[in-house]
N, C-alpha and C. Protein backbone atom coordinates (compact mmCIF):
# COMPACT_ATOMS: atom_id res chain seq x y z
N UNK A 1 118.81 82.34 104.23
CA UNK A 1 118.64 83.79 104.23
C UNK A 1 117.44 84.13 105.12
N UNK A 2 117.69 84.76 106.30
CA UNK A 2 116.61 85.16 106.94
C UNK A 2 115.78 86.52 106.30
N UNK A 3 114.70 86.27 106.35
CA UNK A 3 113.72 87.92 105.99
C UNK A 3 112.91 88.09 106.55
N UNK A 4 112.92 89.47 106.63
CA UNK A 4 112.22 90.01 107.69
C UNK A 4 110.74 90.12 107.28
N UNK A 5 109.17 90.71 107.66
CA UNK A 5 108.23 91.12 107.06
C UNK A 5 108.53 92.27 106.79
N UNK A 6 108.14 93.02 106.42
CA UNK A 6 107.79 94.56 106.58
C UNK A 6 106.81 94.59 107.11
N UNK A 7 106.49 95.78 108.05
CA UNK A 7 105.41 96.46 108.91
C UNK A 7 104.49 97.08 108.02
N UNK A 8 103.26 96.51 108.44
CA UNK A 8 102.08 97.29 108.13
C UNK A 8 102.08 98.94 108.38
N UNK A 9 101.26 99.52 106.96
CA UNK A 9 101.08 100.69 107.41
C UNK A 9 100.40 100.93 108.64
N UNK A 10 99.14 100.62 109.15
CA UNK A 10 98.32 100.24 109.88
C UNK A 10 97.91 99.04 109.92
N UNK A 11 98.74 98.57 111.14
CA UNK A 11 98.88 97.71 111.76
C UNK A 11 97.15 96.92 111.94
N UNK A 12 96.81 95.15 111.93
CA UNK A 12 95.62 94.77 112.36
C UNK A 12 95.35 94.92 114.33
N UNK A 13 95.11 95.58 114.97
CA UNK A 13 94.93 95.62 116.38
C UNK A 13 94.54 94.02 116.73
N UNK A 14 95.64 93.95 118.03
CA UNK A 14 95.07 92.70 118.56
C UNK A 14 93.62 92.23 118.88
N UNK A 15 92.87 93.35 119.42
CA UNK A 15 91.52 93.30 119.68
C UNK A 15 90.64 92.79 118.45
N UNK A 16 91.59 92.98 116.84
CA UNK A 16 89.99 93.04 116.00
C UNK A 16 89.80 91.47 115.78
N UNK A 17 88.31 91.42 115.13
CA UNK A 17 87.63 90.65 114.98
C UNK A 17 87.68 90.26 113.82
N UNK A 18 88.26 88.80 113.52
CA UNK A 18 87.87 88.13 111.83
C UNK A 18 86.23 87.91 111.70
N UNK A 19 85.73 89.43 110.82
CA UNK A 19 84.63 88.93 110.18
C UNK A 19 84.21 88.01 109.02
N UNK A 20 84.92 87.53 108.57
CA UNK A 20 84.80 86.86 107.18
C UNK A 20 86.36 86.03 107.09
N UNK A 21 85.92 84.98 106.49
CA UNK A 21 87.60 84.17 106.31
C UNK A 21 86.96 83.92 104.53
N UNK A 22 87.49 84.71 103.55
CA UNK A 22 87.26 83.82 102.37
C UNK A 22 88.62 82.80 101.71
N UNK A 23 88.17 82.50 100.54
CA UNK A 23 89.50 81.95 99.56
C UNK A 23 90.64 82.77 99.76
N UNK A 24 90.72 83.74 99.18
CA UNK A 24 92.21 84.72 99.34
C UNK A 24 92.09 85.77 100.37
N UNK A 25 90.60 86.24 100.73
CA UNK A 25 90.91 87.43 101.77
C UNK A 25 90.47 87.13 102.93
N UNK A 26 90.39 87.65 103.73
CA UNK A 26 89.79 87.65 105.12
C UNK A 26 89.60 89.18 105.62
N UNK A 27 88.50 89.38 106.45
CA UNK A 27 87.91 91.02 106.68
C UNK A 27 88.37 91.21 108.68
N UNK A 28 88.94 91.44 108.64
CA UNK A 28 89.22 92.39 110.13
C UNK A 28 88.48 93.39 110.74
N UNK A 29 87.75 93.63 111.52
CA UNK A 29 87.27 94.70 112.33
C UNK A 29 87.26 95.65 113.73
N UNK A 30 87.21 96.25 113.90
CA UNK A 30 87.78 96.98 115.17
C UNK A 30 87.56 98.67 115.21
N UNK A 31 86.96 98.59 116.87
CA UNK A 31 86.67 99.66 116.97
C UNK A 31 87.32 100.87 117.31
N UNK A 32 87.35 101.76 116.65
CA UNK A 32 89.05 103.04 116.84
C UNK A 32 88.31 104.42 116.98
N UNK A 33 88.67 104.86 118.41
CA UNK A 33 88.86 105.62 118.74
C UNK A 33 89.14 107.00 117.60
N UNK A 34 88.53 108.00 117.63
CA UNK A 34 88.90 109.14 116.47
C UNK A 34 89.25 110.41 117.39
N UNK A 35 89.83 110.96 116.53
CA UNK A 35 90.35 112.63 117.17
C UNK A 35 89.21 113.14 117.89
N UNK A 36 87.96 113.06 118.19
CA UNK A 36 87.07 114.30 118.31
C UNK A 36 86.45 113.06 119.96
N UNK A 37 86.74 112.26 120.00
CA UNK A 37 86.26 111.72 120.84
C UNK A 37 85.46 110.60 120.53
N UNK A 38 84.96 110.61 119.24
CA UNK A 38 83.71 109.07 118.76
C UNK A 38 84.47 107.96 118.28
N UNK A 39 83.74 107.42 118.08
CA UNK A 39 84.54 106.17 117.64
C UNK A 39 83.34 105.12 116.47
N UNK A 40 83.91 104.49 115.33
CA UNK A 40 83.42 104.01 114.12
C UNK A 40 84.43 102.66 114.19
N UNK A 41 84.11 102.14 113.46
CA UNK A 41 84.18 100.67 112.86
C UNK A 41 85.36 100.66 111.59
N UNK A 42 86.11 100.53 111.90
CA UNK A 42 87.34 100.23 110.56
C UNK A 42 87.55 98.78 110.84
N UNK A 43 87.94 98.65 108.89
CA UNK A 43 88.07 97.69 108.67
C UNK A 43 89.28 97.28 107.50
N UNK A 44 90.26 95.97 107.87
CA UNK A 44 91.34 95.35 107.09
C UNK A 44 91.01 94.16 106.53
N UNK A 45 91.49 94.47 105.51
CA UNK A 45 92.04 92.95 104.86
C UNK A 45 93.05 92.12 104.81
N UNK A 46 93.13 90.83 105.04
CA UNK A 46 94.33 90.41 105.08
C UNK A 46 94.28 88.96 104.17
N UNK A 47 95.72 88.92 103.73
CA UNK A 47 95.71 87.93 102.45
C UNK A 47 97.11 87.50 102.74
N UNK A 48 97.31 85.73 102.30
CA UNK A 48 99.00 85.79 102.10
C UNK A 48 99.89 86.74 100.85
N UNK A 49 100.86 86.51 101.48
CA UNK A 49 101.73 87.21 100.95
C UNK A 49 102.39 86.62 99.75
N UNK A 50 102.91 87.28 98.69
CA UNK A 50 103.36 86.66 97.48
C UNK A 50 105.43 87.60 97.09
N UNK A 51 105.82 86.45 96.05
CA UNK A 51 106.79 86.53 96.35
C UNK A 51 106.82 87.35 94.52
N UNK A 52 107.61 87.87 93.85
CA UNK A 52 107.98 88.48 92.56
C UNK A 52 109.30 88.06 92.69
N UNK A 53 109.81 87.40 91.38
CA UNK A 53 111.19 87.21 91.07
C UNK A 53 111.68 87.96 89.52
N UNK A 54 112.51 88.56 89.55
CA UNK A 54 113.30 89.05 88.18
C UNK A 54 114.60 87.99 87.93
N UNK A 55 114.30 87.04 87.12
CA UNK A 55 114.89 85.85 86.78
C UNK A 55 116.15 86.82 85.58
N UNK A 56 117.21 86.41 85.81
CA UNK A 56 118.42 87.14 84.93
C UNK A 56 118.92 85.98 84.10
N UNK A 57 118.99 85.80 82.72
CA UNK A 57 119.94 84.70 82.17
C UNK A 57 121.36 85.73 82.09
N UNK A 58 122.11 83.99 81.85
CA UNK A 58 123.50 84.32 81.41
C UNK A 58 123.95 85.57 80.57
N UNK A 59 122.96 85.86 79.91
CA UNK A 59 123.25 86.81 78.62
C UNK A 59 122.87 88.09 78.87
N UNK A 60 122.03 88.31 80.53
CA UNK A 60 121.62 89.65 80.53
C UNK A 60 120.58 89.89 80.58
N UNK A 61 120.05 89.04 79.46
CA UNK A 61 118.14 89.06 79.67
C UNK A 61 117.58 88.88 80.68
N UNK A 62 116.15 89.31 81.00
CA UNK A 62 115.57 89.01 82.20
C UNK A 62 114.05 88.47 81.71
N UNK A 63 113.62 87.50 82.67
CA UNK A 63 112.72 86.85 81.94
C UNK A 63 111.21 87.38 82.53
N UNK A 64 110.31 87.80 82.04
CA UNK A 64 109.16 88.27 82.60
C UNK A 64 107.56 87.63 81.69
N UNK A 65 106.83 87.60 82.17
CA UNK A 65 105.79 86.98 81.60
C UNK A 65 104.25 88.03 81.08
N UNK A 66 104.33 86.91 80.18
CA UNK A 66 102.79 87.92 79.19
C UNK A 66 101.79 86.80 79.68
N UNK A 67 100.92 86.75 80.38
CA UNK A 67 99.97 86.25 81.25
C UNK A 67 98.21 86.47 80.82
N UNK A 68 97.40 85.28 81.04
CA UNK A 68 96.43 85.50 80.91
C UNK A 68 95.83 84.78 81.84
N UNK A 69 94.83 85.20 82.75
CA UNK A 69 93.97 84.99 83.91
C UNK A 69 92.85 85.46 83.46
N UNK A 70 91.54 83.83 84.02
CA UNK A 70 89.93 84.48 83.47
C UNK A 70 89.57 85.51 84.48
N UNK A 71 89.03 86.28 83.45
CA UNK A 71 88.58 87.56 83.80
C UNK A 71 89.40 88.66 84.01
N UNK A 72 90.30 89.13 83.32
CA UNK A 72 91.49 89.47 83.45
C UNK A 72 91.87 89.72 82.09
N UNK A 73 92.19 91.01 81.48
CA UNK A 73 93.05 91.66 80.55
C UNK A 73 94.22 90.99 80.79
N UNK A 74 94.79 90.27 78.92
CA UNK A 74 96.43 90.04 79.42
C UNK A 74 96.89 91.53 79.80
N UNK A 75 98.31 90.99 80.13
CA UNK A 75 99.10 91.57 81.45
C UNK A 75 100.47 90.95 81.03
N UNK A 76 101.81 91.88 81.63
CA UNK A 76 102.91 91.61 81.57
C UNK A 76 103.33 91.12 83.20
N UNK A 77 104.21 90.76 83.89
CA UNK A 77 104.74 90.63 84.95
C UNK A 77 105.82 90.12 84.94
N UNK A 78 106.21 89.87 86.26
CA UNK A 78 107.60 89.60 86.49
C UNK A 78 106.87 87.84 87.07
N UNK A 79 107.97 87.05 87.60
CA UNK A 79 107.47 85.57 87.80
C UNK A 79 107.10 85.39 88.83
N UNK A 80 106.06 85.19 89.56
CA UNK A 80 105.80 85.17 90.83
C UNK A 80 104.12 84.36 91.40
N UNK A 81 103.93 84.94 93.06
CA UNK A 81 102.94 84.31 93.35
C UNK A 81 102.95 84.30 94.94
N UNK A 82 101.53 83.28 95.51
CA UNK A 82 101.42 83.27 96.85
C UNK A 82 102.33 82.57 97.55
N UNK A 83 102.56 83.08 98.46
CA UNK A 83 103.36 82.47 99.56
C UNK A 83 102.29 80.94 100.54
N UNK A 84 102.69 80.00 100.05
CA UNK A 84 101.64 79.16 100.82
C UNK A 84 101.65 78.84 102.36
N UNK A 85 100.85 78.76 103.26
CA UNK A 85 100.87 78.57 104.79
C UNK A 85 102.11 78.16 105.26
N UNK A 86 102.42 78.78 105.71
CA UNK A 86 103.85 78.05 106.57
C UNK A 86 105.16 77.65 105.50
N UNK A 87 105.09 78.37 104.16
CA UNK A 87 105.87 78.26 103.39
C UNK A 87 106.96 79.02 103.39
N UNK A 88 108.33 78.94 103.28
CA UNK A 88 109.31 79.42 103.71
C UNK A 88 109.45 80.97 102.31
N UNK A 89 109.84 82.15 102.12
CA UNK A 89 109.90 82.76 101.51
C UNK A 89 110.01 82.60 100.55
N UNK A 90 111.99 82.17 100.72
CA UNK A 90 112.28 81.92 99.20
C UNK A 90 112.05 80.83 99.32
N UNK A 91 111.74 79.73 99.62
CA UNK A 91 111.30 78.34 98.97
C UNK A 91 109.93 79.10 97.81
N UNK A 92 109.41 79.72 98.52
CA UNK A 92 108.38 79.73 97.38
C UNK A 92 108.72 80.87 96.47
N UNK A 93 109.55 81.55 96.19
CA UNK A 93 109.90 82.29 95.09
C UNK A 93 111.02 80.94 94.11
N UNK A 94 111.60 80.41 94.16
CA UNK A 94 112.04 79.06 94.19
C UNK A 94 110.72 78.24 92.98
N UNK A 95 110.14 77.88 94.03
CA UNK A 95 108.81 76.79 93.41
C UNK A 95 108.18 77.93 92.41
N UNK A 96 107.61 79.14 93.05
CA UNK A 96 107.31 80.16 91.71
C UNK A 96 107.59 79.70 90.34
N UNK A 97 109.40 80.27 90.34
CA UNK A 97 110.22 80.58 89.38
C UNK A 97 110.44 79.42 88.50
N UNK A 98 110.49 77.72 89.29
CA UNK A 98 110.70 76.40 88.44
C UNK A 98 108.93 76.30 87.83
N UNK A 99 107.81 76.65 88.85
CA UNK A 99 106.47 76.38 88.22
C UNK A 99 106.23 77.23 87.16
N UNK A 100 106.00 78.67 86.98
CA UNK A 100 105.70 79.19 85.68
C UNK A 100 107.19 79.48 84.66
N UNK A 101 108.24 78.76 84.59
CA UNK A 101 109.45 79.43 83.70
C UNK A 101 110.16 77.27 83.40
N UNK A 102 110.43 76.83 84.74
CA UNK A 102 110.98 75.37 84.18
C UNK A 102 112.77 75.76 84.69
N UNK A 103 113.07 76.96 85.03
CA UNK A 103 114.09 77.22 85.51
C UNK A 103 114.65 77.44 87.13
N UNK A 104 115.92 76.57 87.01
CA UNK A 104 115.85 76.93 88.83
C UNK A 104 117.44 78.31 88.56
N UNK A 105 117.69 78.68 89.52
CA UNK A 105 118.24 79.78 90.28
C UNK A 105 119.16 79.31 91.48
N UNK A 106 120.62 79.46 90.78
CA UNK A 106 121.43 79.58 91.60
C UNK A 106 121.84 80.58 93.19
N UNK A 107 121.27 81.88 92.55
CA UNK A 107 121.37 82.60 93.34
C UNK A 107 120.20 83.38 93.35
N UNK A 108 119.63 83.97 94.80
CA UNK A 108 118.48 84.58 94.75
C UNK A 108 118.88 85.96 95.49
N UNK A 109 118.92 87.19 95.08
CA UNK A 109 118.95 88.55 96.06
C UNK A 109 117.75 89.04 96.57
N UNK A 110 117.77 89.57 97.88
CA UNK A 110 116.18 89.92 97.64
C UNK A 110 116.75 91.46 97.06
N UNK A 111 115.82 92.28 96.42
CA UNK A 111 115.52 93.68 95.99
C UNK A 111 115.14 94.60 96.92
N UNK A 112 114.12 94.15 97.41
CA UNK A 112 113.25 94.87 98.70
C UNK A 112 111.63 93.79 98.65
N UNK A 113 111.57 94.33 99.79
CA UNK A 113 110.30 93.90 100.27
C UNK A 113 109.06 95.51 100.99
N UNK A 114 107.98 95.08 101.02
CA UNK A 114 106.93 96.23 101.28
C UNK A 114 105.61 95.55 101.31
N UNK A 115 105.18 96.38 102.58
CA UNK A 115 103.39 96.20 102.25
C UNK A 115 102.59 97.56 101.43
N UNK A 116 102.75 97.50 100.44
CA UNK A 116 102.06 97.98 99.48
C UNK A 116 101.05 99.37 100.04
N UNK A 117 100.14 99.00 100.57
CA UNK A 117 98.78 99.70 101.05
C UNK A 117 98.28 99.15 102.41
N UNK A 118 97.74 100.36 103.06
CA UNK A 118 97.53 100.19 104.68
C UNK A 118 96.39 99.51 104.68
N UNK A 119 95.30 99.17 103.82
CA UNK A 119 94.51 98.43 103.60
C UNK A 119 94.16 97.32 103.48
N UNK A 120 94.97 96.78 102.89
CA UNK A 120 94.86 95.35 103.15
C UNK A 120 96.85 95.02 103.66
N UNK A 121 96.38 93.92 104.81
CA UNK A 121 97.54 93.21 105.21
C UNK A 121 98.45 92.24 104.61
N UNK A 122 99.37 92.51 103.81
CA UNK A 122 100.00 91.78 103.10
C UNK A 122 101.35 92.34 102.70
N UNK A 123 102.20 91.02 102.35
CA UNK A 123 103.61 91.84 101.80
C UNK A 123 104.13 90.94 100.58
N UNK A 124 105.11 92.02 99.93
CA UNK A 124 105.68 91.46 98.40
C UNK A 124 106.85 91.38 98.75
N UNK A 125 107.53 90.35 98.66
CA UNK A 125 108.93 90.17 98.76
C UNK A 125 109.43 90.30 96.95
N UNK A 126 110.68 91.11 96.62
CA UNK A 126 110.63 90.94 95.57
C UNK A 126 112.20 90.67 95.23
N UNK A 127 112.01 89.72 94.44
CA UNK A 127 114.01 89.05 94.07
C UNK A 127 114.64 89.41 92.50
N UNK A 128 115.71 88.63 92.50
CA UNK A 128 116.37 88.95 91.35
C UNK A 128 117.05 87.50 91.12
N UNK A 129 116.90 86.38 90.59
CA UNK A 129 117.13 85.39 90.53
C UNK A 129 118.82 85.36 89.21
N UNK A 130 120.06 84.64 89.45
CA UNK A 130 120.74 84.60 88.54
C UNK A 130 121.40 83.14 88.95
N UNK A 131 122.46 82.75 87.53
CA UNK A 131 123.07 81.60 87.58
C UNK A 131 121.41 80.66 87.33
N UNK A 132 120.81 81.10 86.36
CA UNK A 132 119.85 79.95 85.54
C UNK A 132 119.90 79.01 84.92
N UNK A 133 119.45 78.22 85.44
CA UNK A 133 119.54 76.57 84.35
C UNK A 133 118.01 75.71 84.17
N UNK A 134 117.61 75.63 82.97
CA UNK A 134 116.41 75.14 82.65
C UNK A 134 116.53 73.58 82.84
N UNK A 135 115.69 73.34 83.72
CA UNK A 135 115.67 71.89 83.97
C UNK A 135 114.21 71.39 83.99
N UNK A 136 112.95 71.98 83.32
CA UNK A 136 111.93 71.36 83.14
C UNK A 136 110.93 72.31 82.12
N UNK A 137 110.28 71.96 81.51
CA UNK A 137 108.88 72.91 81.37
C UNK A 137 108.35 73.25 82.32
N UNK A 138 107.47 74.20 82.24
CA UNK A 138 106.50 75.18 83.06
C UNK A 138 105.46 74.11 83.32
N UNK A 139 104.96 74.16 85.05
CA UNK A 139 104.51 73.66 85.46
C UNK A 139 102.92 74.63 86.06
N UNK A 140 102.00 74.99 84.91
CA UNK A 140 101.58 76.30 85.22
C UNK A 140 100.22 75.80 85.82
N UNK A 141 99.53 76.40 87.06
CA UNK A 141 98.11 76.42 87.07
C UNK A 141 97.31 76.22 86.16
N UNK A 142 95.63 75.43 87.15
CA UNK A 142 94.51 75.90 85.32
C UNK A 142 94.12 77.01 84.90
N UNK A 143 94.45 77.81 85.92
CA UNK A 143 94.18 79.62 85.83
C UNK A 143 95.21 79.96 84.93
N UNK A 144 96.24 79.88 84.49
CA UNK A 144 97.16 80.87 84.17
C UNK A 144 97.91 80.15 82.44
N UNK A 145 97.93 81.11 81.84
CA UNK A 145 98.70 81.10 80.50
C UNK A 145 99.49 82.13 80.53
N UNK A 146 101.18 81.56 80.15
CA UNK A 146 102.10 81.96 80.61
C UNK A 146 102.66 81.85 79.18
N UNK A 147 102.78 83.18 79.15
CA UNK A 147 104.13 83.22 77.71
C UNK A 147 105.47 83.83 77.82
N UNK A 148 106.78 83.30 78.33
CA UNK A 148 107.80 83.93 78.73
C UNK A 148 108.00 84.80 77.96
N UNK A 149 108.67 86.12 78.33
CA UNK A 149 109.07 86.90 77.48
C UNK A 149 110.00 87.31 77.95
N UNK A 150 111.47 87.43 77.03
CA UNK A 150 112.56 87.63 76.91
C UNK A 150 113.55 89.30 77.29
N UNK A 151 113.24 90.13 77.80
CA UNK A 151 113.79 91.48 77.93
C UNK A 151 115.02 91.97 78.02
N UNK A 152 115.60 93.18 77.30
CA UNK A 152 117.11 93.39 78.26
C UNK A 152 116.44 94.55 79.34
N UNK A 153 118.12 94.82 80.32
CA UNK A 153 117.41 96.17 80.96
C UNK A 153 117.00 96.92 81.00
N UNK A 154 117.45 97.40 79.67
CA UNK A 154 116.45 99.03 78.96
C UNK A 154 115.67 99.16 78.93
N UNK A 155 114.64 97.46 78.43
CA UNK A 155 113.53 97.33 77.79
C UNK A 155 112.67 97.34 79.12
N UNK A 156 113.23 96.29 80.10
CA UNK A 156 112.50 96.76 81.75
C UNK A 156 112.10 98.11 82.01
N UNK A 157 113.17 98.75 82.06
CA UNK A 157 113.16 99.81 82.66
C UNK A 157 111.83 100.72 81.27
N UNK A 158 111.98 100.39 80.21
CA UNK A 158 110.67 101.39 79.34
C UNK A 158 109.58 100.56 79.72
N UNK A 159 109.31 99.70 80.31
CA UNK A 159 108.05 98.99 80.94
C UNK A 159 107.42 100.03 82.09
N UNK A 160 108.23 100.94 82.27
CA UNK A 160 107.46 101.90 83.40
C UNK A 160 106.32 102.61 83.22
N UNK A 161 106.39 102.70 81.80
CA UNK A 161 105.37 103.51 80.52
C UNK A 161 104.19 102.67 80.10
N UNK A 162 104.30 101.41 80.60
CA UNK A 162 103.51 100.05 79.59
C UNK A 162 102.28 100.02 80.36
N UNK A 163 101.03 100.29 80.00
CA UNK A 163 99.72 100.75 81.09
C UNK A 163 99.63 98.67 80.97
N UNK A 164 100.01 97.62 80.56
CA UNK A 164 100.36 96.33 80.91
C UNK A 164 101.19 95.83 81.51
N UNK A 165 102.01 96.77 82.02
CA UNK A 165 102.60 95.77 83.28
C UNK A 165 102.29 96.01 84.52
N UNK A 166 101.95 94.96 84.80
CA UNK A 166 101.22 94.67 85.99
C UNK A 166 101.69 94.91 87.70
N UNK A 167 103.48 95.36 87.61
CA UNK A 167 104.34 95.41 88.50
C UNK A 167 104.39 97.09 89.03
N UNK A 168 103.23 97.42 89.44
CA UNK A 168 103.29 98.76 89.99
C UNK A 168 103.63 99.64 91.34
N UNK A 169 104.28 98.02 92.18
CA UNK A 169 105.24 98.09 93.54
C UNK A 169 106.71 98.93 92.87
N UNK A 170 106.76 98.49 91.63
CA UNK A 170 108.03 99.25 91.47
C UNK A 170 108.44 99.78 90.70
N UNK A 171 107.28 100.80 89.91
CA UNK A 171 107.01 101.54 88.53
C UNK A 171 107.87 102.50 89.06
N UNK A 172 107.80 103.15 90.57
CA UNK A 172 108.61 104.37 91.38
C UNK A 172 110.44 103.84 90.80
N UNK A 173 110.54 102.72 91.04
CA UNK A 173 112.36 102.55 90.87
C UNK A 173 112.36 102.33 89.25
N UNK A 174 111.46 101.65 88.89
CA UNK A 174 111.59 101.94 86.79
C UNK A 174 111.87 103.46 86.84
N UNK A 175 110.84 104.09 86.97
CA UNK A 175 110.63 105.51 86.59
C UNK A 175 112.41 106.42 86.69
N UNK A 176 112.67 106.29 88.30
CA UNK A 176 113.67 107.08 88.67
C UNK A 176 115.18 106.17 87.75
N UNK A 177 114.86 105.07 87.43
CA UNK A 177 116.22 104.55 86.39
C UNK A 177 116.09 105.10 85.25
N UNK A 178 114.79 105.15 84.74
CA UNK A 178 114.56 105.53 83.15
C UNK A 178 114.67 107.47 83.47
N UNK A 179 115.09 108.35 84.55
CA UNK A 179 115.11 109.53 84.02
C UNK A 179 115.89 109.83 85.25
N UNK A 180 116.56 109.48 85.83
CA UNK A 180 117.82 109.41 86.69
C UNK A 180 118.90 108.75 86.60
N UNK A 181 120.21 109.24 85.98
CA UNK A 181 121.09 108.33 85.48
C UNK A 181 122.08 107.52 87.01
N UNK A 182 121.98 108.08 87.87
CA UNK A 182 122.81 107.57 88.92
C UNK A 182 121.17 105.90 89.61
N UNK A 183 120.21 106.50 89.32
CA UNK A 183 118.97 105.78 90.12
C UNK A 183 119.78 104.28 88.95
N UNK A 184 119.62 104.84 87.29
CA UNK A 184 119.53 103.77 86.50
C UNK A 184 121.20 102.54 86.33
N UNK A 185 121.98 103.42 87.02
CA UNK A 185 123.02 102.73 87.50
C UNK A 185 123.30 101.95 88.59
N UNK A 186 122.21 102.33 89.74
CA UNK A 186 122.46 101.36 90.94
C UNK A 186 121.82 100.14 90.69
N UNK A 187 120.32 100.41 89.87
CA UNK A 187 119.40 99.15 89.82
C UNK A 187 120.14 98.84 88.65
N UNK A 188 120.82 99.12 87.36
CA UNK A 188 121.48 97.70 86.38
C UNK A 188 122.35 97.45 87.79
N UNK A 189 123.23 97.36 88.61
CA UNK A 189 124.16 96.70 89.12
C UNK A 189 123.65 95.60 89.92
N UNK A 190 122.49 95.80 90.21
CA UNK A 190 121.39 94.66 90.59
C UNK A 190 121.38 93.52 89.98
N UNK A 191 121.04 93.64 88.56
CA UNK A 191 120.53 93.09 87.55
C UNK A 191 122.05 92.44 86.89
N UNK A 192 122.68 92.79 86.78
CA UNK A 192 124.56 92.36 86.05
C UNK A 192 124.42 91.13 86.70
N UNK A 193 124.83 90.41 85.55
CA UNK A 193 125.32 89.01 85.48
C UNK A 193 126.77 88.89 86.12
């Protein structure tokens, strides 16, 4: 399956300058031209990109996680993570989905993909994983405590309301399913086993 990126809101200019390379971010700089004639110093962030999967069992359920990270209020989410250097998309929504769940995925759709905010450089690819078969325990980071949790669609879709879930790329398509009946019919046909 080829995928595309999505385009930055604002784009990093070829000209700018990596001021900083850290662990997850890196700082961009560059000098831009303004309406009035002056010109100031803007600045991007850029980070890899991470993948979100909505894992579907046989039965309908969808599997999403109650999560705890130090320093960090638990949190609900969907299964996911960074995209590593030169790592193929879905390979790593793939490795994701077998590392925090123990389940692989017959079939993967993507949903959509987006860069979030013009601010920092990055994109969410986000899937829908079905045809599940558990073939290991969770293989989880030392960062992360992972408690699967079990949902149907309804219950997704009232997650739009949950100031804990952590999935706010797509609180806009919860929202319009949970109070748009044609919105809440295209995304279950997503989700159908």
């Amino acid at each position: 399956m080829k995928i595309e990126r999505p385009k930055s809101k604002q784009p990093i200019p070829a000209d700018a300058k990596k001021v900083f390379t850290g662990v997850i971010f890196d700082v961009y700089q560059w000098e831009q031209k303004l309406y009035d004639g002056t010109t100031t110093t803007f600045e991007k962030l850029k980070r890899p990109d991470t993948v979100v999967t909505f894992p579907v069992l046989d039965d309908g359920r969808i599997i999403l996680a109650e999560q705890e990270q130090p320093g960090k209020v638990p949190y609900i989410s969907a299964i996911g993570g960074r995209i590593d250097e030169g790592e193929d998309i879905l390979v790593a929504a793939k490795r994701e989905l077998l590392e925090e769940t123990g389940y692989k995925a017959e079939h993967f759709t993507l949903w959509k993909a987006d860069q979030p905010t013009s601010k920092i450089d990055y994109a969410i690819y986000f899937f829908i994983a079905k045809g599940l078969k558990k073939i290991s325990e969770p293989s989880l980071d030392g960062g992360e405590k992972i408690k699967l949790k079990f949902v149907t669609f309804n219950e997704l879709i009232d997650l739009s309301t949950d100031k804990k879930f952590m999935e706010k790329e797509i609180l806009l398509d919860l929202l319009e399913a949970k109070f748009v009946p044609a919105k809440k019919e295209e995304l279950k046909k997503l989700f159908e086993v």
